[in-house]
Protein backbone atom coordinates (compact mmCIF):
# COMPACT_ATOMS: atom_id res chain seq x y z
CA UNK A 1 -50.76 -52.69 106.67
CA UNK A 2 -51.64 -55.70 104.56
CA UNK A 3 -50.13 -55.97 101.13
CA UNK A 4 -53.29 -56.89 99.41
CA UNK A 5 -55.36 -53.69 100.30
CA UNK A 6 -54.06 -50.45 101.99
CA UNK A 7 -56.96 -49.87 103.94
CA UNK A 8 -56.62 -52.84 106.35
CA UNK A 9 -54.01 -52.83 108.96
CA UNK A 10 -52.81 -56.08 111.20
CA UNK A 11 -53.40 -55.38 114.49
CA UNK A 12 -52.56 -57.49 117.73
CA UNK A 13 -55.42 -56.10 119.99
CA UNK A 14 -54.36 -58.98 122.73
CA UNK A 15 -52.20 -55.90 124.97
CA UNK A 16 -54.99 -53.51 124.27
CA UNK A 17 -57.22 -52.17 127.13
CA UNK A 18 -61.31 -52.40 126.79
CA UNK A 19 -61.70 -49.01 125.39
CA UNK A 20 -58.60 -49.91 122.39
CA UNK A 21 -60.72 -53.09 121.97
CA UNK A 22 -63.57 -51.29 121.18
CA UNK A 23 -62.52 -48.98 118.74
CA UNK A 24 -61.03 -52.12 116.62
CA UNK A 25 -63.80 -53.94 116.56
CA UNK A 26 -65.65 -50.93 115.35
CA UNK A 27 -63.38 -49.98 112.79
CA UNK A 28 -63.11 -54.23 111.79
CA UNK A 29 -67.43 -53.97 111.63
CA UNK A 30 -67.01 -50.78 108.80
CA UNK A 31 -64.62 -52.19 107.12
CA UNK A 32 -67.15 -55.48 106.80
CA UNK A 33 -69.30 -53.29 105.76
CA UNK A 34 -70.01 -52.85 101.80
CA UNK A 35 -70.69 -49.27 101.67
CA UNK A 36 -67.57 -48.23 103.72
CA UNK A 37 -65.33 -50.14 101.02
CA UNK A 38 -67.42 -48.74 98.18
CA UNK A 39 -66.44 -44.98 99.84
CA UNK A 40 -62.95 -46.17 99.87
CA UNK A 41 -62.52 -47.02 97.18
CA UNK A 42 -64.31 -43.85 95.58
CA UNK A 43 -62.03 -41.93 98.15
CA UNK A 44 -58.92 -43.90 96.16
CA UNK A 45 -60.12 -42.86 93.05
CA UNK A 46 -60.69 -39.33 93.81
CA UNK A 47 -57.39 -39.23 95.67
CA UNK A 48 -55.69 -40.85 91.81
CA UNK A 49 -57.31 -38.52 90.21
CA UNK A 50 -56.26 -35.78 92.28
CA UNK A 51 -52.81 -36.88 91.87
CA UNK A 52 -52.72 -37.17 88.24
CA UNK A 53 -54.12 -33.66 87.89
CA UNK A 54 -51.41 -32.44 90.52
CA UNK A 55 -48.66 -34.57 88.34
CA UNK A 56 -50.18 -32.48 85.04
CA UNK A 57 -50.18 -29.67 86.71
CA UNK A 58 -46.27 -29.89 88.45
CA UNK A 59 -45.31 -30.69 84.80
CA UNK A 60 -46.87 -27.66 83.18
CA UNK A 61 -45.37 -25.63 85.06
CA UNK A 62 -42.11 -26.57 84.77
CA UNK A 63 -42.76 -26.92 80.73
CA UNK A 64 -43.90 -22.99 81.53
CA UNK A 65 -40.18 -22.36 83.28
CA UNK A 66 -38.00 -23.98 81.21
CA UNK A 67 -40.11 -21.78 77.66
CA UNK A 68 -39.57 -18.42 80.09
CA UNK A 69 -35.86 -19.77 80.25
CA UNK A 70 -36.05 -20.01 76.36
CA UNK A 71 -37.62 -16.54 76.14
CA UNK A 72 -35.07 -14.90 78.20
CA UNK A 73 -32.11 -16.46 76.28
CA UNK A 74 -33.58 -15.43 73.00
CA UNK A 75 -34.60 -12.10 74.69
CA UNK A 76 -30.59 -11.96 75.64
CA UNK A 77 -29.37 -13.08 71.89
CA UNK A 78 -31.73 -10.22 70.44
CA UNK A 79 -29.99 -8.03 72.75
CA UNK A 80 -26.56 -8.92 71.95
CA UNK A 81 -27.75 -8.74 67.80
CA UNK A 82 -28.89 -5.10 68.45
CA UNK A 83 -25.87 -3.97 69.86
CA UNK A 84 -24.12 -5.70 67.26
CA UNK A 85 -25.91 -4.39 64.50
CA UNK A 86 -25.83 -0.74 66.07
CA UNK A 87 -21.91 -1.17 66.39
CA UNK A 88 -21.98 -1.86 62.28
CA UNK A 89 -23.75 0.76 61.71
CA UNK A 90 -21.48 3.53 63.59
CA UNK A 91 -18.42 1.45 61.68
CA UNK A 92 -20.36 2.02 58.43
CA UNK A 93 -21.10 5.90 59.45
CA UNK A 94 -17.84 6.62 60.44
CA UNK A 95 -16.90 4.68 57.41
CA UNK A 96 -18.80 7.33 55.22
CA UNK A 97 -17.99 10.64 56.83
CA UNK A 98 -14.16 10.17 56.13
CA UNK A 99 -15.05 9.17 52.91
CA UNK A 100 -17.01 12.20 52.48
CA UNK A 101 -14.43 14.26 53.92
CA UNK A 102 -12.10 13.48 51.66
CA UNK A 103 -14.37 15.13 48.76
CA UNK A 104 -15.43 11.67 47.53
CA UNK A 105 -19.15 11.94 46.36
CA UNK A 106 -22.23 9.59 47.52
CA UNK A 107 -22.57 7.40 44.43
CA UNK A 108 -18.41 6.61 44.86
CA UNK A 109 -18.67 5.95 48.38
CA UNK A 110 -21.93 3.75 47.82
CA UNK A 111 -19.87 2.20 45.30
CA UNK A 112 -16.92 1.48 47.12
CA UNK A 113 -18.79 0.38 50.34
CA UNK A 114 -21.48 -1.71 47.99
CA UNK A 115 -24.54 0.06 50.11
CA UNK A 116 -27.54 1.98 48.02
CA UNK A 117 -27.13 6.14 47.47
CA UNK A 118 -30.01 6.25 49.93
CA UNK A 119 -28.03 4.91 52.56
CA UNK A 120 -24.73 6.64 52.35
CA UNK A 121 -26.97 10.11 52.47
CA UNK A 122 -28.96 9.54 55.43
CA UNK A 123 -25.63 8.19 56.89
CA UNK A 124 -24.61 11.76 56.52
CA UNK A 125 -27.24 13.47 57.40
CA UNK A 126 -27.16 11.90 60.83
């Protein structure tokens, strides 16, 4: 290949046979030829283009896996906040039923456990 343009190569056609010399001097004529370089270079600009879109597209995808990554790991910490905030509330109704149990009314134990009346009464009635 020739640094200056990638659609030429250097070829030593010297050890070549008649029908080798042929075909080089066929390929040397369209290459001469100004239409053949015009569809080159069209075919190197479709060919960028291609590329570019492919580039876009390779890095849209992985901007797509690396947000499902984000989902899942938010997905995960949503989880984890549930279970947390189920575990509080068993503590809290737990909490109330011995309270309750021990004749205290639902306005004390609100008042002791700072929650509303509402609260401590549909903790009992669960």
């Amino acid at each position: 290949r020739m640094a200056t343009d990638v659609h030429f190569l250097q070829i030593n056609d010297e050890d070549m046979d008649k029908e080798g010399r042929l075909l080089v001097n066929r390929l040397v004529m369209a290459a001469a030829s100004p239409d053949v370089r015009r569809e080159m270079q069209v075919e190197d600009e479709i060919l960028s283009e291609i590329e570019a879109r492919d580039t876009a597209i390779m890095m849209k995808d992985k901007e797509i896996e690396l947000k499902t990554q984000e989902i899942e790991q938010k997905s995960q910490e949503i989880e984890q906040k549930s279970q947390e905030i189920e575990q509080q509330k068993s503590i809290l109704r737990t909490t109330v039923r011995n309270l309750s149990q021990r004749s205290m009314s639902v306005k004390d134990i609100a008042s002791v456990l700072a929650v509303s009346e509402e609260t401590v009464s549909a903790l009992l009635s669960e």
